[in-house]
PDB file of N, CA and C in Angstrom:
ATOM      1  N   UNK A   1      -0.338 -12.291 -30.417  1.00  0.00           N
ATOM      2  CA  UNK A   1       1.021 -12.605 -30.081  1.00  0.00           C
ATOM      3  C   UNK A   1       1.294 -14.033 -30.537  1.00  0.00           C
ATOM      4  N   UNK A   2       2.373 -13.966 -30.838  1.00  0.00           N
ATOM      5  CA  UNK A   2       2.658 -15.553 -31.535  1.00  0.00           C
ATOM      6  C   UNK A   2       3.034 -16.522 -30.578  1.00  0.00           C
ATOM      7  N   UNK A   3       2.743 -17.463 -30.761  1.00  0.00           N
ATOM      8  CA  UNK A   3       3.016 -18.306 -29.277  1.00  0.00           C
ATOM      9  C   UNK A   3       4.590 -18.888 -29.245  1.00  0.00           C
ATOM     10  N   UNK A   4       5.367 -18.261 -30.370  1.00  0.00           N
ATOM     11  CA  UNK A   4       6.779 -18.542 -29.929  1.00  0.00           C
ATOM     12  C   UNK A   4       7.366 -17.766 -29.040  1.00  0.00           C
ATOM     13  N   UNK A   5       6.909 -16.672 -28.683  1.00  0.00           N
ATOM     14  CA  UNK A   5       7.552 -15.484 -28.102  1.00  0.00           C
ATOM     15  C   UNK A   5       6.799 -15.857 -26.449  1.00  0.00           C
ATOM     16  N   UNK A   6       5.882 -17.031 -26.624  1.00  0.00           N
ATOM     17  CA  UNK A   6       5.562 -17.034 -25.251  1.00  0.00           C
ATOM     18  C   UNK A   6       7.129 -16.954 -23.799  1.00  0.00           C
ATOM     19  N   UNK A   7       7.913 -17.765 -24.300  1.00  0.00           N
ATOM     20  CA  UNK A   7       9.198 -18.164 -23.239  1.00  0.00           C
ATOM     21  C   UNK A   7       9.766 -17.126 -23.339  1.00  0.00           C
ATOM     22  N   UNK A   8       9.527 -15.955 -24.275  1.00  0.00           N
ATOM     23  CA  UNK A   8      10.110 -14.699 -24.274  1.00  0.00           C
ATOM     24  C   UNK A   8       9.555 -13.789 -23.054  1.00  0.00           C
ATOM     25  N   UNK A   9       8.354 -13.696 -23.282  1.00  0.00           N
ATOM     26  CA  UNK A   9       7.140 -13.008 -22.114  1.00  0.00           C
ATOM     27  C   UNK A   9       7.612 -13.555 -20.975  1.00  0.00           C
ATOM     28  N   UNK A  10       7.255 -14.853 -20.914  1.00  0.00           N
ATOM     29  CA  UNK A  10       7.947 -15.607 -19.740  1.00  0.00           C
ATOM     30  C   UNK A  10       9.082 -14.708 -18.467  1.00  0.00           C
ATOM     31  N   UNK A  11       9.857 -15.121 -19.690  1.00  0.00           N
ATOM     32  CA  UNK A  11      11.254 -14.443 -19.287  1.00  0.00           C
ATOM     33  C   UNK A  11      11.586 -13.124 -18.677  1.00  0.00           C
ATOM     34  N   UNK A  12      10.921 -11.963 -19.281  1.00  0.00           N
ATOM     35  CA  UNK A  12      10.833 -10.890 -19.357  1.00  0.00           C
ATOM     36  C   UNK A  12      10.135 -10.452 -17.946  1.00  0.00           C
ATOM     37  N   UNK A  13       8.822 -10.975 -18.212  1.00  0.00           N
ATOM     38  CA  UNK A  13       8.517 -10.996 -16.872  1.00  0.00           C
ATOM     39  C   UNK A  13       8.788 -11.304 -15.582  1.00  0.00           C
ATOM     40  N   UNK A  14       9.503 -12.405 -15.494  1.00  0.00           N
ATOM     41  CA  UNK A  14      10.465 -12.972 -14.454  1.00  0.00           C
ATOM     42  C   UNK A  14      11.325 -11.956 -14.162  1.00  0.00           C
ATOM     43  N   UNK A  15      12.561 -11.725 -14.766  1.00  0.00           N
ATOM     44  CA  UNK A  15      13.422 -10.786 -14.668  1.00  0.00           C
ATOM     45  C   UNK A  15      12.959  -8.942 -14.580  1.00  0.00           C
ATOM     46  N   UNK A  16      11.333  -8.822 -14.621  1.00  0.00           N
ATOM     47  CA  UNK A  16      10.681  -7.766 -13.964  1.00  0.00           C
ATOM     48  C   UNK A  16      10.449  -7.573 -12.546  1.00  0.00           C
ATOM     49  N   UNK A  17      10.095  -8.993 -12.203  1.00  0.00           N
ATOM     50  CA  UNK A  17       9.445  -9.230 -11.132  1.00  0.00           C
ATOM     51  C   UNK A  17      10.597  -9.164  -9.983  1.00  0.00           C
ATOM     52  N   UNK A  18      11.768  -9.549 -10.788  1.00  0.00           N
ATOM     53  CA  UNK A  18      12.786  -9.772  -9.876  1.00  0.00           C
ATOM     54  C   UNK A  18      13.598  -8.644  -9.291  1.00  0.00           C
ATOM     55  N   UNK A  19      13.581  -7.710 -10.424  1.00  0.00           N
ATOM     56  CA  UNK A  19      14.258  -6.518  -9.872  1.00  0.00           C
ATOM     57  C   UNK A  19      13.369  -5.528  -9.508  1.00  0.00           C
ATOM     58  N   UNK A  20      12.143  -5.532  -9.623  1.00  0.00           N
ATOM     59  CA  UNK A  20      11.016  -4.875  -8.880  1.00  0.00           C
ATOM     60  C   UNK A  20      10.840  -5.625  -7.371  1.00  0.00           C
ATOM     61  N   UNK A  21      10.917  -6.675  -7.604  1.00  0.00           N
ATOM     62  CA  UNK A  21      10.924  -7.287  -5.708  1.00  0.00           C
ATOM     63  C   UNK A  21      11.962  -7.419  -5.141  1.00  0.00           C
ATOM     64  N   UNK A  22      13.158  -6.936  -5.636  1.00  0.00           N
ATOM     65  CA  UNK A  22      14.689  -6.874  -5.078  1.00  0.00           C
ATOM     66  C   UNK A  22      14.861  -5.630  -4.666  1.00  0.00           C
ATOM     67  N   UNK A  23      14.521  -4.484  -5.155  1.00  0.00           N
ATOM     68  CA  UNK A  23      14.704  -2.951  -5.280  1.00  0.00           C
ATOM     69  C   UNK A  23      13.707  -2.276  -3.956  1.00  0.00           C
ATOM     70  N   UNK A  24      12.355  -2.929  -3.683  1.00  0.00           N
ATOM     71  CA  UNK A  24      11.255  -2.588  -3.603  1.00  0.00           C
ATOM     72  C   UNK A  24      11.721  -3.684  -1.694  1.00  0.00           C
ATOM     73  N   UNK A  25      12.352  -4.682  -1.753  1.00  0.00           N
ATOM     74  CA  UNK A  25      12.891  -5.265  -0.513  1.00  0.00           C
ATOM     75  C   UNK A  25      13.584  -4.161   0.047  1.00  0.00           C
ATOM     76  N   UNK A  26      14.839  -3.956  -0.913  1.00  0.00           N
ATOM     77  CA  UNK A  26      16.113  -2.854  -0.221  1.00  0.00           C
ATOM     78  C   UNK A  26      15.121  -1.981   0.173  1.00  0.00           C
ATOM     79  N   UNK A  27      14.771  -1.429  -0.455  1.00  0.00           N
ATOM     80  CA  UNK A  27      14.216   0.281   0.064  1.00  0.00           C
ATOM     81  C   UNK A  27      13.473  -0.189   1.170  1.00  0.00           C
ATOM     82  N   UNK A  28      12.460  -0.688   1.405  1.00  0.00           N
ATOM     83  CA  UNK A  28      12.011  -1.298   2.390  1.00  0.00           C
ATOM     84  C   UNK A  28      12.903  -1.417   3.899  1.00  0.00           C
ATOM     85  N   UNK A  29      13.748  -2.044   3.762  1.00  0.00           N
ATOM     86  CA  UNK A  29      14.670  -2.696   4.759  1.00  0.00           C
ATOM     87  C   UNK A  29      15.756  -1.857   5.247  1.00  0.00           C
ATOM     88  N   UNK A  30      15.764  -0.878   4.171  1.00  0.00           N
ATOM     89  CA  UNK A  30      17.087   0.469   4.620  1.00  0.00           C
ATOM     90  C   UNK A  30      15.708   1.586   5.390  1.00  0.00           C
ATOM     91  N   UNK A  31      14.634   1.297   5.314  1.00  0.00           N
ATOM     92  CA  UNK A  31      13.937   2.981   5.780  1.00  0.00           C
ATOM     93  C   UNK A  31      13.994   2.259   6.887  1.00  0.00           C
ATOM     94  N   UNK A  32      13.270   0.789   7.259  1.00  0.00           N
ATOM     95  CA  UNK A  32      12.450   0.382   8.554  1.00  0.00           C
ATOM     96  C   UNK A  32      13.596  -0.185   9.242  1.00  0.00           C
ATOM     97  N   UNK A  33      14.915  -0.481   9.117  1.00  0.00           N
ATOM     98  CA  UNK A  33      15.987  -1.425   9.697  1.00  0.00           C
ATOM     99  C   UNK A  33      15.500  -2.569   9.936  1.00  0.00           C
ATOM    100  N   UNK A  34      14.635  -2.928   9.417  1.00  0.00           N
ATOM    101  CA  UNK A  34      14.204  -4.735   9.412  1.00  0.00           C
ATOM    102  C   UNK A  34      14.180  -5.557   8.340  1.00  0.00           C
ATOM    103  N   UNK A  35      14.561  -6.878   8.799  1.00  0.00           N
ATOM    104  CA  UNK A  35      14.578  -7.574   7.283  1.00  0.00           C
ATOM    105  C   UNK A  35      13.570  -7.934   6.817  1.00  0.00           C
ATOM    106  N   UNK A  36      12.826  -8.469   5.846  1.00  0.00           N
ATOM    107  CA  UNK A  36      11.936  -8.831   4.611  1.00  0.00           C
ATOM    108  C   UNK A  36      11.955 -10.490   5.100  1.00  0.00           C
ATOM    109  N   UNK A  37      10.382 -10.588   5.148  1.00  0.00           N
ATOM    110  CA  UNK A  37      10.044 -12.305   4.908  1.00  0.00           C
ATOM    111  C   UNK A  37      10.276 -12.372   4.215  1.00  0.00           C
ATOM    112  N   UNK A  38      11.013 -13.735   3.922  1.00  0.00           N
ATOM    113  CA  UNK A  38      11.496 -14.667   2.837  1.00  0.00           C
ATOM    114  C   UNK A  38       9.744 -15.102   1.820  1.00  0.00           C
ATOM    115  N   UNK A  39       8.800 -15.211   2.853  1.00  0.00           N
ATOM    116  CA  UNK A  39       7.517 -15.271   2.313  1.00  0.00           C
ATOM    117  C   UNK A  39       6.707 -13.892   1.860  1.00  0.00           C
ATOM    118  N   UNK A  40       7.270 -12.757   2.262  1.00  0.00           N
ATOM    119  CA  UNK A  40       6.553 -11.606   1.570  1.00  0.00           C
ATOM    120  C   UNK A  40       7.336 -11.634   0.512  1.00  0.00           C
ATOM    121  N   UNK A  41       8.850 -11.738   0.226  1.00  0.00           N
ATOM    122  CA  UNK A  41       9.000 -11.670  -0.588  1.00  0.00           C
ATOM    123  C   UNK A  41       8.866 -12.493  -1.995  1.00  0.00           C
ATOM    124  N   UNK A  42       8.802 -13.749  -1.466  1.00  0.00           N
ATOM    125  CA  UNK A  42       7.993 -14.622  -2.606  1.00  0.00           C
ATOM    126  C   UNK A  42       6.728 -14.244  -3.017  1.00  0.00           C
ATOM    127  N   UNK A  43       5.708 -13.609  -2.470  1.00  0.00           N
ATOM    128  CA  UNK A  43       4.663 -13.083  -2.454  1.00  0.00           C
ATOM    129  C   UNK A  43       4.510 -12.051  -3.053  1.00  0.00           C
ATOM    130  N   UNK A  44       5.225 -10.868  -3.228  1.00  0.00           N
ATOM    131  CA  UNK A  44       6.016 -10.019  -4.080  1.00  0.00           C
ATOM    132  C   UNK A  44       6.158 -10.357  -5.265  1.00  0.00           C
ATOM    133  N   UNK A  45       7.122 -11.262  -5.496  1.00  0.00           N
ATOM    134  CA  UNK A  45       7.552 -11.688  -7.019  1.00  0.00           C
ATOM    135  C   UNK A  45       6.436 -12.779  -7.195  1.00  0.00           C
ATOM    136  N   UNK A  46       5.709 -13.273  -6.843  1.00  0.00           N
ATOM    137  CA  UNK A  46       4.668 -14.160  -7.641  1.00  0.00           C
ATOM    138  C   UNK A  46       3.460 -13.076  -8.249  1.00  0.00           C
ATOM    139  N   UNK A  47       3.379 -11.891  -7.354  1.00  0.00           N
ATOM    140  CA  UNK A  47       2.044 -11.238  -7.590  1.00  0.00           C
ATOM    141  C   UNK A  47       2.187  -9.979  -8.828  1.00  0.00           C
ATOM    142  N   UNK A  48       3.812 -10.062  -8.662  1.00  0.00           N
ATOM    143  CA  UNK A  48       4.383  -9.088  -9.481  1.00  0.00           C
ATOM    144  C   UNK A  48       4.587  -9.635 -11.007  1.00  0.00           C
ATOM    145  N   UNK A  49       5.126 -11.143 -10.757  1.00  0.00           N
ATOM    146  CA  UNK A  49       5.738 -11.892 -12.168  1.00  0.00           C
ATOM    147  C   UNK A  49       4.061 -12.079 -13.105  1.00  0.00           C
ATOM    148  N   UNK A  50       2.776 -12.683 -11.749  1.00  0.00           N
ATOM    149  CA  UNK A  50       1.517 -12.733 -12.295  1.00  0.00           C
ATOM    150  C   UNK A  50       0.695 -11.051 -13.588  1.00  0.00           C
ATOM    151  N   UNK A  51       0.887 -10.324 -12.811  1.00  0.00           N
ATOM    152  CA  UNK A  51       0.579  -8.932 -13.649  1.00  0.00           C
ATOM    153  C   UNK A  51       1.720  -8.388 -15.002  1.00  0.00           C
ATOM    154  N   UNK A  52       2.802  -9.058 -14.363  1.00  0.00           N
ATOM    155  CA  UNK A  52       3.594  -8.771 -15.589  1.00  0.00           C
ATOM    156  C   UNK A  52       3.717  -9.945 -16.914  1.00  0.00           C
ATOM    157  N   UNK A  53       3.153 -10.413 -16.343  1.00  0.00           N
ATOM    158  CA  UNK A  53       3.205 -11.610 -17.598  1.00  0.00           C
ATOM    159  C   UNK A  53       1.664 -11.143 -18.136  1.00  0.00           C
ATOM    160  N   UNK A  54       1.113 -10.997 -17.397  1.00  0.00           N
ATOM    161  CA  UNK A  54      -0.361 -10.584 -18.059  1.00  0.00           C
ATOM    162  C   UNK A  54      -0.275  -9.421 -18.926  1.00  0.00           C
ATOM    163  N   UNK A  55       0.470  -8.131 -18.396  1.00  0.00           N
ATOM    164  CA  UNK A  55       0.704  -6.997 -19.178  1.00  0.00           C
ATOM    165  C   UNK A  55       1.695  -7.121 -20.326  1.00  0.00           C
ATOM    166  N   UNK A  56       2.400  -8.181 -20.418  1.00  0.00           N
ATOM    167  CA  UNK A  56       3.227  -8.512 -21.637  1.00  0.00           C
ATOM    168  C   UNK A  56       2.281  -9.009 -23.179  1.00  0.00           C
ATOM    169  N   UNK A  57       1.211  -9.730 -22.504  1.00  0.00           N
ATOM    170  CA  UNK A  57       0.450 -10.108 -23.817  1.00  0.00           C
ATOM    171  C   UNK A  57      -0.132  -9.485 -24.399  1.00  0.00           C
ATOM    172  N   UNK A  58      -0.445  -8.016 -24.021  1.00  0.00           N
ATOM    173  CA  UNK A  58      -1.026  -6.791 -24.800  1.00  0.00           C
ATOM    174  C   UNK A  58       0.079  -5.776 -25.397  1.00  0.00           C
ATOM    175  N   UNK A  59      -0.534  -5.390 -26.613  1.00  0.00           N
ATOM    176  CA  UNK A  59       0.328  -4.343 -27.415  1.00  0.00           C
ATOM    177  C   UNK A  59       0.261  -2.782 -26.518  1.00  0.00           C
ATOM    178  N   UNK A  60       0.855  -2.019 -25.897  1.00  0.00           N
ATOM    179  CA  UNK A  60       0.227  -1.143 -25.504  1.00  0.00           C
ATOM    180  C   UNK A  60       0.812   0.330 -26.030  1.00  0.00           C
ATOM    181  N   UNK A  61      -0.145   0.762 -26.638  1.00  0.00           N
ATOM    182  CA  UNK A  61      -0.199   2.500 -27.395  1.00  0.00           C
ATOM    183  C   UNK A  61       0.148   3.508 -26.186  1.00  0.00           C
ATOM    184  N   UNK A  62      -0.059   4.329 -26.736  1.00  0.00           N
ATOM    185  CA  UNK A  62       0.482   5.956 -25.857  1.00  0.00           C
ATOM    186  C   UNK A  62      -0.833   5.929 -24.975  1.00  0.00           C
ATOM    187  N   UNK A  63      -2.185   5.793 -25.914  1.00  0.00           N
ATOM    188  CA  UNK A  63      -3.494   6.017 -24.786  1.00  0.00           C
ATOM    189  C   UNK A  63      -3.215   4.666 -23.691  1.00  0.00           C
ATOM    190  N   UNK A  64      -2.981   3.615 -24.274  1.00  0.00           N
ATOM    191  CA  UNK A  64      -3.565   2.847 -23.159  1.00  0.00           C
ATOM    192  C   UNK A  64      -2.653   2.980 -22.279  1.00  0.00           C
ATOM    193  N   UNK A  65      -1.075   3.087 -22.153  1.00  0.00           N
ATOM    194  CA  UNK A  65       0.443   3.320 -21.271  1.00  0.00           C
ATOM    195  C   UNK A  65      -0.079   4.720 -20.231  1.00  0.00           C
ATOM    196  N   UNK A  66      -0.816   5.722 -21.405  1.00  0.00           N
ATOM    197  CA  UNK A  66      -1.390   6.755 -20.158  1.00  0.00           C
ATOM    198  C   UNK A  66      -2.447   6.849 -19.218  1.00  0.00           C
ATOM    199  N   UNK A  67      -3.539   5.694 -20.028  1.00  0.00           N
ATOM    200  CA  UNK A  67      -4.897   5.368 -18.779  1.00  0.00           C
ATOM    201  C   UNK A  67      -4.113   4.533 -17.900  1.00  0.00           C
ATOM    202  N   UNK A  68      -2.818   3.952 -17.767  1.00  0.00           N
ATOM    203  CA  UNK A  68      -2.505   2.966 -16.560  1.00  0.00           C
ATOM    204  C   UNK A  68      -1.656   3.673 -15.805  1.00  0.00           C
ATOM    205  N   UNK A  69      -0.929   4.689 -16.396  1.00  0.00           N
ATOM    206  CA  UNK A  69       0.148   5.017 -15.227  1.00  0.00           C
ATOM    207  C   UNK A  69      -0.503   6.769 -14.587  1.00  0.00           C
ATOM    208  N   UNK A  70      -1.411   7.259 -15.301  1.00  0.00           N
ATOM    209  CA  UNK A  70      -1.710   8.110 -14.724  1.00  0.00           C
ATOM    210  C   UNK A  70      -2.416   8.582 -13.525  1.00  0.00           C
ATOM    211  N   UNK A  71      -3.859   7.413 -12.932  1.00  0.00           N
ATOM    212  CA  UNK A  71      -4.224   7.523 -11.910  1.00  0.00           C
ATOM    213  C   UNK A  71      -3.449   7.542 -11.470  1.00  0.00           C
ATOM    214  N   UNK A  72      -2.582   6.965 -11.068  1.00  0.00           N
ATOM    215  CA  UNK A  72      -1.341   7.070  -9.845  1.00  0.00           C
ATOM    216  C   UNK A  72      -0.637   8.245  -8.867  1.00  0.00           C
ATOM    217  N   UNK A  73      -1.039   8.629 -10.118  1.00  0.00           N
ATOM    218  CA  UNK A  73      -0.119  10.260  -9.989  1.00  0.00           C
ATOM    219  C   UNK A  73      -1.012  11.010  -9.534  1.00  0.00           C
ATOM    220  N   UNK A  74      -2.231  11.450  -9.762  1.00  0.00           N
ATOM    221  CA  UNK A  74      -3.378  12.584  -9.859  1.00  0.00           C
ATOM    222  C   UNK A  74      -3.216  12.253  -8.224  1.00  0.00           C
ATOM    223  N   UNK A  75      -3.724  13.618  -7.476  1.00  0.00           N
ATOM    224  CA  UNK A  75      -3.724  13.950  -6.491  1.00  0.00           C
ATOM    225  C   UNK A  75      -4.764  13.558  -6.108  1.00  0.00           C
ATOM    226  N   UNK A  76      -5.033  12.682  -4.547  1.00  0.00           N
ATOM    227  CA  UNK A  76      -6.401  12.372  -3.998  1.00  0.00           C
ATOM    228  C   UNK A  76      -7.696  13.604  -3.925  1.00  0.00           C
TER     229      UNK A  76
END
């Protein structure tokens, strides 16, 4: 990766983190009727912006997009 596109990654990731820990608050807060620490949710978007900035610096193919999202799914 070229290191101009770093503030790109940056970015990208930020604005992942943000609507993954905004989305992931609501739903939260509409099932349980309680509000969200201001500190879980920083905690949220730091742990979220951390993996997504990490997963931005790799190219990722069809195999590797399917070894990550598939455990998930498979039944215990």
């Amino acid at each position: 990766m070229f290191e101009s596109s770093a503030p790109l990654r940056a970015t990208r990731a930020a604005m992942f983190a943000a609507v993954c820990s905004a989305l992931g608050a609501v739903g939260h807060a509409y099932m349980s009727g309680a509000d969200i620490p201001a500190s879980g949710l920083m905690g949220a978007f730091a742990v979220t912006f951390g993996l997504a900035w990490l997963g931005a610096g790799r190219r990722g193919g069809p195999v590797g997009i399917a070894a990550v999202s598939s455990p998930p799914l498979l039944p215990p």
